[in-house]
PDB file of N, CA and C in Angstrom:
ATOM      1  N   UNK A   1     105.707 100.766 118.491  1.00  0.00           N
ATOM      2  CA  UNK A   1     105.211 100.711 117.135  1.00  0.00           C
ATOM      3  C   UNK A   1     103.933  99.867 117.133  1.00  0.00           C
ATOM      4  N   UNK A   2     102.919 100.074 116.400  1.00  0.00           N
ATOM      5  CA  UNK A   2     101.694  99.794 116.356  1.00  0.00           C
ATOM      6  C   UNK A   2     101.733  97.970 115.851  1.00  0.00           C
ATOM      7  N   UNK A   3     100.916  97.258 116.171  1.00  0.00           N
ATOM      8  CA  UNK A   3     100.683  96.191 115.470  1.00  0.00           C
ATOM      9  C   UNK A   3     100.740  96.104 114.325  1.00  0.00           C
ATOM     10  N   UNK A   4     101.078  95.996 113.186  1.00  0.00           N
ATOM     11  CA  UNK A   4     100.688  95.153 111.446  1.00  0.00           C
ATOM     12  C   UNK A   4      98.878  95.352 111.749  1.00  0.00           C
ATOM     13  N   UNK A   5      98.891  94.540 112.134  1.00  0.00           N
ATOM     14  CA  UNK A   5      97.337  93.867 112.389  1.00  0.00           C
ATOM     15  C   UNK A   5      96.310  94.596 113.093  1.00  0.00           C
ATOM     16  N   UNK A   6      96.990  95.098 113.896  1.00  0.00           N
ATOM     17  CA  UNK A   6      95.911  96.399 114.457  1.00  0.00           C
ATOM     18  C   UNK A   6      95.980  97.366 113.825  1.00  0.00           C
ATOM     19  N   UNK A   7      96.541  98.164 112.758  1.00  0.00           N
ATOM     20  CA  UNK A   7      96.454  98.926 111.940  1.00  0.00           C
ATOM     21  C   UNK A   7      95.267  98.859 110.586  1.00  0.00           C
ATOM     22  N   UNK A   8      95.597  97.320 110.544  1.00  0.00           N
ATOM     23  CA  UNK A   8      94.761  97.278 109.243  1.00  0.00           C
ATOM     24  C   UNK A   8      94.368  95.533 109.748  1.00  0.00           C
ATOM     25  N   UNK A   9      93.213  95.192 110.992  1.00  0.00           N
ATOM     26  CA  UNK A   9      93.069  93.808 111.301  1.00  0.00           C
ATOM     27  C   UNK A   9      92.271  92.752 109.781  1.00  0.00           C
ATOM     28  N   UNK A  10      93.597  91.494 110.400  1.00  0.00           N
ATOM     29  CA  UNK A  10      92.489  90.464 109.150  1.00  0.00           C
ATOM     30  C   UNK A  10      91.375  90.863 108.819  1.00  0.00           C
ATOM     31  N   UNK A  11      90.252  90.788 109.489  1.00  0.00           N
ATOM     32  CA  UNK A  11      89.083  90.617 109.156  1.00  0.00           C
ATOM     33  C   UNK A  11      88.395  91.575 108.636  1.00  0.00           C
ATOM     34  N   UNK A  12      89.185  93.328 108.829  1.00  0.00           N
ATOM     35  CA  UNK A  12      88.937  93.943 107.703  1.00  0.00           C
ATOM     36  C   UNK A  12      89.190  93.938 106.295  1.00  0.00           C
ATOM     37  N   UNK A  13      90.488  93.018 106.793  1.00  0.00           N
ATOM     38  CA  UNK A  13      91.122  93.142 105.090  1.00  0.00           C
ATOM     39  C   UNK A  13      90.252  92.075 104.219  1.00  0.00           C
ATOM     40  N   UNK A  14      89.603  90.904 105.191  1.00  0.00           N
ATOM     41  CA  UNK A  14      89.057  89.727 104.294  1.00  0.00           C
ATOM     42  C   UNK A  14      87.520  90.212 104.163  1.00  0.00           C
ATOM     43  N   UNK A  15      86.983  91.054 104.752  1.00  0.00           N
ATOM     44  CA  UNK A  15      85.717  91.785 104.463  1.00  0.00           C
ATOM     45  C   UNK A  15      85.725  92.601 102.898  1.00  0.00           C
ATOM     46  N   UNK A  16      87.409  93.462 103.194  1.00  0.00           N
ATOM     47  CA  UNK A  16      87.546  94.110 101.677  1.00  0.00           C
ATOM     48  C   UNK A  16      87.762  93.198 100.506  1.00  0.00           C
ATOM     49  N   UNK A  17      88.378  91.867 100.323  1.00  0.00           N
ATOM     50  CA  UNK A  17      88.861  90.893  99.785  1.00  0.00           C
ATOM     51  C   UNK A  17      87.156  90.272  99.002  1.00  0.00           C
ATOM     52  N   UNK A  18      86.301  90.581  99.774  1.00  0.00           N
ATOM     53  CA  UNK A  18      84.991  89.998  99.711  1.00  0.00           C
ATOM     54  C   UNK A  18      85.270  88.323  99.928  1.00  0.00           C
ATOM     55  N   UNK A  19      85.628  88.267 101.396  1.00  0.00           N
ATOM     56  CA  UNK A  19      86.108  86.916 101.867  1.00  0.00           C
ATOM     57  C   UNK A  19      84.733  86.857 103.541  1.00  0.00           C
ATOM     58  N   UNK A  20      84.358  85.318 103.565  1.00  0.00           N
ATOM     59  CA  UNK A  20      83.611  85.163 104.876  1.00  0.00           C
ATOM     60  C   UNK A  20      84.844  85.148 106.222  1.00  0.00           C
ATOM     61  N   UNK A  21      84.501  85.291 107.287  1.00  0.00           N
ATOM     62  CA  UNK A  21      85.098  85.364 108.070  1.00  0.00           C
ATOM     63  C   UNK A  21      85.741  84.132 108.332  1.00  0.00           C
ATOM     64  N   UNK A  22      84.868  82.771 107.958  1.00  0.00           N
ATOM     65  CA  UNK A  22      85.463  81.685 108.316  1.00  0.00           C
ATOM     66  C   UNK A  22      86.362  81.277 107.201  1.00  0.00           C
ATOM     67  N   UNK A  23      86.526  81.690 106.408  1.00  0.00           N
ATOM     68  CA  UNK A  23      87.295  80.921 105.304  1.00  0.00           C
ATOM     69  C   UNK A  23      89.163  81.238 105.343  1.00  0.00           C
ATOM     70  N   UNK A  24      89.453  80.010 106.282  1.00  0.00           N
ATOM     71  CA  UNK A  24      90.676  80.552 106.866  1.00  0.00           C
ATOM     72  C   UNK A  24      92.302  80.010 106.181  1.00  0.00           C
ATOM     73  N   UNK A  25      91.899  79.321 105.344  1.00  0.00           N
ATOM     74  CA  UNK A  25      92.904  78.869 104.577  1.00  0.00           C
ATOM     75  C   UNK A  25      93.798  78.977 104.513  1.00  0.00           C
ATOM     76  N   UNK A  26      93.812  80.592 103.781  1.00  0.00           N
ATOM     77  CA  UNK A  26      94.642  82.002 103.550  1.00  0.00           C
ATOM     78  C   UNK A  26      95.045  82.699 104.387  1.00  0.00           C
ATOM     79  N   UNK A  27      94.304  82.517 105.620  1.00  0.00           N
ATOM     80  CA  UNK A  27      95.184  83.948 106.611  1.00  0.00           C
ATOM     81  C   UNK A  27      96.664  83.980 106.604  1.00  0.00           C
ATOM     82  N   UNK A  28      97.176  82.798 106.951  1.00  0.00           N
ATOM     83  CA  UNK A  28      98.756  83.148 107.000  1.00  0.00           C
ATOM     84  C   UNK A  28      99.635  83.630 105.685  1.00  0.00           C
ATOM     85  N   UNK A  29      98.842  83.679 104.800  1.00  0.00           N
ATOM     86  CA  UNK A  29      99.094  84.742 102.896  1.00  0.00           C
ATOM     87  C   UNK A  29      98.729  85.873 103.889  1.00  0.00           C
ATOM     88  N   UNK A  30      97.501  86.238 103.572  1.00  0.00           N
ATOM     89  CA  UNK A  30      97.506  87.376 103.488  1.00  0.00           C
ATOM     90  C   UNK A  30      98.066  88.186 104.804  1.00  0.00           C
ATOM     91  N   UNK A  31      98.054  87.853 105.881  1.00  0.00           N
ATOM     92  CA  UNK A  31      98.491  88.713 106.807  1.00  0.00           C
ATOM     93  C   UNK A  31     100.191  88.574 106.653  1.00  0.00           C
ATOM     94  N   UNK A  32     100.591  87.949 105.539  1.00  0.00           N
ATOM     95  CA  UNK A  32     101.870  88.255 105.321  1.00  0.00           C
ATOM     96  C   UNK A  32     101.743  89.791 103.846  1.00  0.00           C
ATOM     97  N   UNK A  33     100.974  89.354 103.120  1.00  0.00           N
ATOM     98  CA  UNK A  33     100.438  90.433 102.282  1.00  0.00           C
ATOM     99  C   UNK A  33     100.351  91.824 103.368  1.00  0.00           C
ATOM    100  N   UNK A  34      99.278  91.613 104.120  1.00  0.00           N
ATOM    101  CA  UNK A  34      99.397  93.307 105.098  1.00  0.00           C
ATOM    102  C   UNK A  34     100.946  93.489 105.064  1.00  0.00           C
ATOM    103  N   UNK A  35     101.199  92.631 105.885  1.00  0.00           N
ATOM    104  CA  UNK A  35     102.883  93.312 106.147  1.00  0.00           C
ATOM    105  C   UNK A  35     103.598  93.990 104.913  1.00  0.00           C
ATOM    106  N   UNK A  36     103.464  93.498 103.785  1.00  0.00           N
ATOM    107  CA  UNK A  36     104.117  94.075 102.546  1.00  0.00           C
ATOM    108  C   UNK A  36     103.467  94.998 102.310  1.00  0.00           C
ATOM    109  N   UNK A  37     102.566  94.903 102.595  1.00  0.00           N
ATOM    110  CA  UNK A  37     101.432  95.969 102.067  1.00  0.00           C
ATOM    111  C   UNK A  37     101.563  97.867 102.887  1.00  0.00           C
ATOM    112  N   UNK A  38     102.285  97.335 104.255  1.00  0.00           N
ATOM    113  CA  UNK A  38     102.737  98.424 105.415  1.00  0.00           C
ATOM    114  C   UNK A  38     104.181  98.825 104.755  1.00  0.00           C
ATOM    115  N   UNK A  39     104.921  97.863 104.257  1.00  0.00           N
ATOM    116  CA  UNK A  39     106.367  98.378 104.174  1.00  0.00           C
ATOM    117  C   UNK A  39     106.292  98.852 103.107  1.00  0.00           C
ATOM    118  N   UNK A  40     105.114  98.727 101.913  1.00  0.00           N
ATOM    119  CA  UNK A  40     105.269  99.260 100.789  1.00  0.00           C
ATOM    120  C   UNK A  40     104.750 100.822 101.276  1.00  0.00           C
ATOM    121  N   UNK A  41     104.011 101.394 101.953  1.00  0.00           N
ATOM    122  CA  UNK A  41     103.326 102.440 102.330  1.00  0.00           C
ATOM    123  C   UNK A  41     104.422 103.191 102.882  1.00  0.00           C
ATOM    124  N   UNK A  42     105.195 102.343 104.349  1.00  0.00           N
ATOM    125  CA  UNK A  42     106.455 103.313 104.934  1.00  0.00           C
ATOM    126  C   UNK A  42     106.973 103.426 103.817  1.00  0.00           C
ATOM    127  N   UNK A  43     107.330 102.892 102.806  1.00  0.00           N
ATOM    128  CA  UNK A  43     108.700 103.190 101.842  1.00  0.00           C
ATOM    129  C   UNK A  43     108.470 104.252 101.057  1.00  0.00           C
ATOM    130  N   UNK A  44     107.494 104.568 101.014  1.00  0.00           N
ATOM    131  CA  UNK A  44     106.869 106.337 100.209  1.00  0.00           C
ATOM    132  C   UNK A  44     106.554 107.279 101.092  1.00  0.00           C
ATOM    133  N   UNK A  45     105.986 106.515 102.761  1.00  0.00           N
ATOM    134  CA  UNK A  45     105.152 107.920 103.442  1.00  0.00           C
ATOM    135  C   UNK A  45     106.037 108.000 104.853  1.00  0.00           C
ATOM    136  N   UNK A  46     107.106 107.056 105.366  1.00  0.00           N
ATOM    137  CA  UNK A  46     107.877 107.247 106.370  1.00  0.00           C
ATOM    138  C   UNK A  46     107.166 105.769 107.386  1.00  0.00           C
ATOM    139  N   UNK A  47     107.386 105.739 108.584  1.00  0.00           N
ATOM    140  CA  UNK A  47     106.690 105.103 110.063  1.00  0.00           C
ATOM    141  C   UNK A  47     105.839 105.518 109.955  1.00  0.00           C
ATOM    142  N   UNK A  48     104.703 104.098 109.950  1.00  0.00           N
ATOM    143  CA  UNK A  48     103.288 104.507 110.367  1.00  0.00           C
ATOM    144  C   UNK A  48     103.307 105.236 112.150  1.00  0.00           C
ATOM    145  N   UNK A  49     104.296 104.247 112.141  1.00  0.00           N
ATOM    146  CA  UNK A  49     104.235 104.941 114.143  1.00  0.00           C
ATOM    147  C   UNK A  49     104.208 106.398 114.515  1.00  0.00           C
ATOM    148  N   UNK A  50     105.006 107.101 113.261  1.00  0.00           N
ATOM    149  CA  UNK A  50     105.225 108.675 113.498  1.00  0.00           C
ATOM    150  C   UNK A  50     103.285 109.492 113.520  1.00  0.00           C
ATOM    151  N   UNK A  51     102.517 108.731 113.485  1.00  0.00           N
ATOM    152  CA  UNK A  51     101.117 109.473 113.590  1.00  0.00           C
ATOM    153  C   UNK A  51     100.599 109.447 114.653  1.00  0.00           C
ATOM    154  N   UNK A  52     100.557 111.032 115.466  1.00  0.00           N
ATOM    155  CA  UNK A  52     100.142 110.353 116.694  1.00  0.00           C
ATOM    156  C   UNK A  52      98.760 110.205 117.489  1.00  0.00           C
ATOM    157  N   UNK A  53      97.833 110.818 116.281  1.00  0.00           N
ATOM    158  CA  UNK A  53      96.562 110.392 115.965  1.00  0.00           C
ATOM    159  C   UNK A  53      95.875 109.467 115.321  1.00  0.00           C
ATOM    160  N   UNK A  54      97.026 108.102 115.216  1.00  0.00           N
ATOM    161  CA  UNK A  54      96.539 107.091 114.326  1.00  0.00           C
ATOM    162  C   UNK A  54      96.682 106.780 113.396  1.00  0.00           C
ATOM    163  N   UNK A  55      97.251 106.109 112.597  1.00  0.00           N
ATOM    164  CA  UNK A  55      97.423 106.022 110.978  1.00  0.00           C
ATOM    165  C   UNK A  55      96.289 106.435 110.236  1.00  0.00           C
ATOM    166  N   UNK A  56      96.135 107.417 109.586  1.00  0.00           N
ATOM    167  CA  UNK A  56      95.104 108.263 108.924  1.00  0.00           C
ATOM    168  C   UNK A  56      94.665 107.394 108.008  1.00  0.00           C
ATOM    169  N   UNK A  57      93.568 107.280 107.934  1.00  0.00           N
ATOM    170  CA  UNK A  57      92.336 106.521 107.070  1.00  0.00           C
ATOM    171  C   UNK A  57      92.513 106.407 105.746  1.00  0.00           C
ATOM    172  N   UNK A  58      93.306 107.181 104.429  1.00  0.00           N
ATOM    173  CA  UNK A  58      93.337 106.972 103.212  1.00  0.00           C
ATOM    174  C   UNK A  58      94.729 106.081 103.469  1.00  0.00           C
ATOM    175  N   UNK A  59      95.709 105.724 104.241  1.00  0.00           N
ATOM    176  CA  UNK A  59      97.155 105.406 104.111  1.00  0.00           C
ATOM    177  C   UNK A  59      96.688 103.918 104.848  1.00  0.00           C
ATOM    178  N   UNK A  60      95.586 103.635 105.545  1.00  0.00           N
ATOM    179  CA  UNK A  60      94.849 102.247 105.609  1.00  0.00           C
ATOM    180  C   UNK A  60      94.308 101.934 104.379  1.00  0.00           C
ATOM    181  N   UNK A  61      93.723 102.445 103.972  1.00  0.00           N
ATOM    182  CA  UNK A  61      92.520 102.087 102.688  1.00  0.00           C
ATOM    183  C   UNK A  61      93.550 101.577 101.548  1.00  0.00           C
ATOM    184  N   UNK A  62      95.050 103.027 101.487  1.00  0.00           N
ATOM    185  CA  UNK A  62      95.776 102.338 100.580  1.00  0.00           C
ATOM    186  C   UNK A  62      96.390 100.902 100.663  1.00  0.00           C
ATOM    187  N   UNK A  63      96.772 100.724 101.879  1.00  0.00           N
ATOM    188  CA  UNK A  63      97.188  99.152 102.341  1.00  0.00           C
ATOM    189  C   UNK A  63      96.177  98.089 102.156  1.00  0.00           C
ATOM    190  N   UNK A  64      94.813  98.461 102.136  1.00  0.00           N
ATOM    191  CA  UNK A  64      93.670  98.075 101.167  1.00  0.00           C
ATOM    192  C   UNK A  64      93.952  97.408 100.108  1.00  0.00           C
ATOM    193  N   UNK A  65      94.001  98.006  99.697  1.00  0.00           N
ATOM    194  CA  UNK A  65      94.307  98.485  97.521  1.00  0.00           C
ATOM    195  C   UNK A  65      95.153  97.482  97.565  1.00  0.00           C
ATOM    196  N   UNK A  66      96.804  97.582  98.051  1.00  0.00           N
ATOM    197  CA  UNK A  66      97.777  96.585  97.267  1.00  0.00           C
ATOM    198  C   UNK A  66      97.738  95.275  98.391  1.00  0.00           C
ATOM    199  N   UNK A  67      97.141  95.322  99.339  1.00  0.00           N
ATOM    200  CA  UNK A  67      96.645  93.542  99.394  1.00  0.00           C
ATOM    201  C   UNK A  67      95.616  93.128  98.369  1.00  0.00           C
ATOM    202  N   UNK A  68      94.746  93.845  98.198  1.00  0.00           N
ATOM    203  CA  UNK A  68      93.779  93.466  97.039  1.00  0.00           C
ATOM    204  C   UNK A  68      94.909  93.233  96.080  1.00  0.00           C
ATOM    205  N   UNK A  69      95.585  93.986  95.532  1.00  0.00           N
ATOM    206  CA  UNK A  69      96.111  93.793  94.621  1.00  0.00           C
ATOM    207  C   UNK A  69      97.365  92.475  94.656  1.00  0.00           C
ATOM    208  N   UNK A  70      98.145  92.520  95.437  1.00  0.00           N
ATOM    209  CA  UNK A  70      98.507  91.509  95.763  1.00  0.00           C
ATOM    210  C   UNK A  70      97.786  90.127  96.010  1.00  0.00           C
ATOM    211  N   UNK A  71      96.776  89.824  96.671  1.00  0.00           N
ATOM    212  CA  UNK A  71      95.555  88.585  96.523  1.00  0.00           C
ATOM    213  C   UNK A  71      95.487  88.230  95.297  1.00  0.00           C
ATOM    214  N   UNK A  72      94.952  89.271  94.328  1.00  0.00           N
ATOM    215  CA  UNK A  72      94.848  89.134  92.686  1.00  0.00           C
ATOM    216  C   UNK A  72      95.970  88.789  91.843  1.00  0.00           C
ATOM    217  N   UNK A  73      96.963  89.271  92.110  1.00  0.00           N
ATOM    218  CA  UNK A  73      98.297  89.253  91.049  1.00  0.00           C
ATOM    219  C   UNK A  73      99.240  88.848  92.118  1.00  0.00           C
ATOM    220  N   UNK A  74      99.306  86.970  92.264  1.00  0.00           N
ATOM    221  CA  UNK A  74     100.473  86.386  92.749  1.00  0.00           C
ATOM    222  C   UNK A  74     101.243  85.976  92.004  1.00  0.00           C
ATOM    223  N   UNK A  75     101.630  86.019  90.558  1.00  0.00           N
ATOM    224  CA  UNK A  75     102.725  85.841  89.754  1.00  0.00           C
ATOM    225  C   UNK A  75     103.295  87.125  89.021  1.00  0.00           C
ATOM    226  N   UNK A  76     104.406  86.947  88.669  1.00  0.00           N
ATOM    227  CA  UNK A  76     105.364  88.068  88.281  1.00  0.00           C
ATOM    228  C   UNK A  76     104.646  88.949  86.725  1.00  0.00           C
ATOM    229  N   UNK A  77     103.830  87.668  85.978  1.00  0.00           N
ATOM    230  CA  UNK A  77     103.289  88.133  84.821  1.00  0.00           C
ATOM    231  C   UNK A  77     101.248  87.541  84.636  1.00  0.00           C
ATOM    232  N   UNK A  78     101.110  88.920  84.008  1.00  0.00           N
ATOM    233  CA  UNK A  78      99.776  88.368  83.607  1.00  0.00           C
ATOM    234  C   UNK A  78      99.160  88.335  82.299  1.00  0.00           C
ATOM    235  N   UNK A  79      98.119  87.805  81.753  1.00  0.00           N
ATOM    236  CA  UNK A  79      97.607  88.018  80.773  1.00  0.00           C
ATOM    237  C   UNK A  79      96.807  89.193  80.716  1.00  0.00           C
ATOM    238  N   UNK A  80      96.495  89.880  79.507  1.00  0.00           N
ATOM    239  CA  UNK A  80      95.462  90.843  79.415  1.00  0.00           C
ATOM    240  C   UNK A  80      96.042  92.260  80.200  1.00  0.00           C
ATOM    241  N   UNK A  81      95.219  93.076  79.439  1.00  0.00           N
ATOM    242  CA  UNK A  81      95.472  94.632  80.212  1.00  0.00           C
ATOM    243  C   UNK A  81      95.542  94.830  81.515  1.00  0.00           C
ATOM    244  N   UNK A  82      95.944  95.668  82.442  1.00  0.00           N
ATOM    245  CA  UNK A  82      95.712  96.034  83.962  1.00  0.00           C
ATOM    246  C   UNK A  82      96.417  97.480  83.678  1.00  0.00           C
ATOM    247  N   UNK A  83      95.072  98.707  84.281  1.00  0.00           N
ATOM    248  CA  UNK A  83      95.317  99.891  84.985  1.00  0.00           C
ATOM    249  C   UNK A  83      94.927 100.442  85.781  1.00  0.00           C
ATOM    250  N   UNK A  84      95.215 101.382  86.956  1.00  0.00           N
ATOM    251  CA  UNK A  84      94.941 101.661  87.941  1.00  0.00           C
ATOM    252  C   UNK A  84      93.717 102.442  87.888  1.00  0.00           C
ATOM    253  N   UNK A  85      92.776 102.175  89.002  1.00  0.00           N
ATOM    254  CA  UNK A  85      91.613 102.750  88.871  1.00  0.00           C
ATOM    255  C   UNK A  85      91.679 104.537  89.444  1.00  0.00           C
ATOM    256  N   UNK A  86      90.844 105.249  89.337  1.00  0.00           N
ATOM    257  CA  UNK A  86      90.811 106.634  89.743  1.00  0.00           C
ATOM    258  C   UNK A  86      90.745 106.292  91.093  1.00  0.00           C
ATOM    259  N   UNK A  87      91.690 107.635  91.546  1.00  0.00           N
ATOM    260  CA  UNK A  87      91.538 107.664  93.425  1.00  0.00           C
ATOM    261  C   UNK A  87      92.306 106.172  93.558  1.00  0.00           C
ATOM    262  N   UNK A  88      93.316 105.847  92.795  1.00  0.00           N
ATOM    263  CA  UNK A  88      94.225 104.506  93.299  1.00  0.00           C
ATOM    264  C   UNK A  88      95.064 104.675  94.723  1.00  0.00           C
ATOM    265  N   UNK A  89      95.948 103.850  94.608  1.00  0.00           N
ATOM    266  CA  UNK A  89      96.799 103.916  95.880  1.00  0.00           C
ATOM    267  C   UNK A  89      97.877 105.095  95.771  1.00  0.00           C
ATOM    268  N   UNK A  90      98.399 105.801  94.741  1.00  0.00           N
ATOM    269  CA  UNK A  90      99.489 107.027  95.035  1.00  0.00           C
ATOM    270  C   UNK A  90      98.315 108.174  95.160  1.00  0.00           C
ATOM    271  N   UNK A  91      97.115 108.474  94.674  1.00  0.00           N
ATOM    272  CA  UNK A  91      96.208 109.300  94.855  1.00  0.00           C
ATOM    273  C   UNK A  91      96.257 109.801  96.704  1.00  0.00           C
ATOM    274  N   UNK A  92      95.927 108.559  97.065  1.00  0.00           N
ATOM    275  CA  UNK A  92      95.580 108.090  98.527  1.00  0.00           C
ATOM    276  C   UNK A  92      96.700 108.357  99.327  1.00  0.00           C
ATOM    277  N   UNK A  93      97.594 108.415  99.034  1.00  0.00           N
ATOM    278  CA  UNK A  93      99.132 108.097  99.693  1.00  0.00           C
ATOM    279  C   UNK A  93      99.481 109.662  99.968  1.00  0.00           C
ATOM    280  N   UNK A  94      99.575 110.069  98.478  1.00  0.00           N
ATOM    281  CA  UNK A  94     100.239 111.485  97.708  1.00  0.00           C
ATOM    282  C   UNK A  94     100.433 112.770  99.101  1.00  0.00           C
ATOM    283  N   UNK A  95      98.776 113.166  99.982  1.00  0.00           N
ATOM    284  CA  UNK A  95      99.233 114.311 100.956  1.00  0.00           C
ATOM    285  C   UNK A  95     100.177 113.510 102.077  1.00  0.00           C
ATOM    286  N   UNK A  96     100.621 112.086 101.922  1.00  0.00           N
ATOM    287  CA  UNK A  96     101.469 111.403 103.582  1.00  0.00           C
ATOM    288  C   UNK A  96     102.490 111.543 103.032  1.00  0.00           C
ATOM    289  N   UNK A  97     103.212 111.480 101.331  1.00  0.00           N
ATOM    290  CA  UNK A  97     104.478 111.563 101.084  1.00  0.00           C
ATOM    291  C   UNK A  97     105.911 111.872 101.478  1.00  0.00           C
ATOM    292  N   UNK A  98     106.960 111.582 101.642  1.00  0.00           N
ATOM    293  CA  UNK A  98     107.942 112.227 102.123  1.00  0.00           C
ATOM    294  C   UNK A  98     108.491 113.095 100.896  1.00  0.00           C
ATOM    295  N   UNK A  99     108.582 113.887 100.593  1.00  0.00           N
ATOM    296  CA  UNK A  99     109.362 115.178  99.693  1.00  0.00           C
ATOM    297  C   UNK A  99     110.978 114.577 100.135  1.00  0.00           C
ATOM    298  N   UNK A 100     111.404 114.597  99.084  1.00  0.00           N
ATOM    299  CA  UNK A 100     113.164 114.722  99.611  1.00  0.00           C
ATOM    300  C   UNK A 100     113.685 116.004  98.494  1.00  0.00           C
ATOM    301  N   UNK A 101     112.497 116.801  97.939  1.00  0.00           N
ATOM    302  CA  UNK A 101     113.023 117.902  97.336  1.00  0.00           C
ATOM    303  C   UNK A 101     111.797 119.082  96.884  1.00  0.00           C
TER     304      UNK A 101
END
């Protein structure tokens, strides 16, 4: 099974985060974030491992999205509106899906 981290490495994710490379504070958050961010993806699209050309590029990007989103929204409640932007994370996900019908 592939790395966490080599799938989707820190320093891409803190590039997407709009984070410097040195600002290391946080790594041990967020590379716990990736990980949630992978099990939230298997839990709709199956083992990333089952690709045997690589984890396909929108099912990274989505692991993208909900660390961003996760970084942003670390409490259970927020103030003010929040909705998902066009081309969100089930957009992205939707052709890796597992069908169970």
């Amino acid at each position: 099974m592939p790395d966490t981290l080599d799938i989707l490495p820190l320093a891409d994710i803190k590039g997407h985060l709009r984070m410097t490379p040195d600002e290391n504070e946080e790594d041990i958050a967020i590379a716990g974030m990736i990980e949630t961010a992978r099990g939230f993806v298997e839990g709709w699209c199956g083992p990333l491992n089952g690709f045997t050309d690589g984890v396909p590029a929108p099912l990274v990007h989505a692991m993208k999205l909900y660390v961003a989103h996760l970084h942003s929204n670390r409490e259970a409640t927020f103030d003010g509106t929040i909705s998902e932007a066009p081309l969100g994370f089930f957009d992205l996900i939707d052709p890796y899906r597992l069908r169970t019908c």
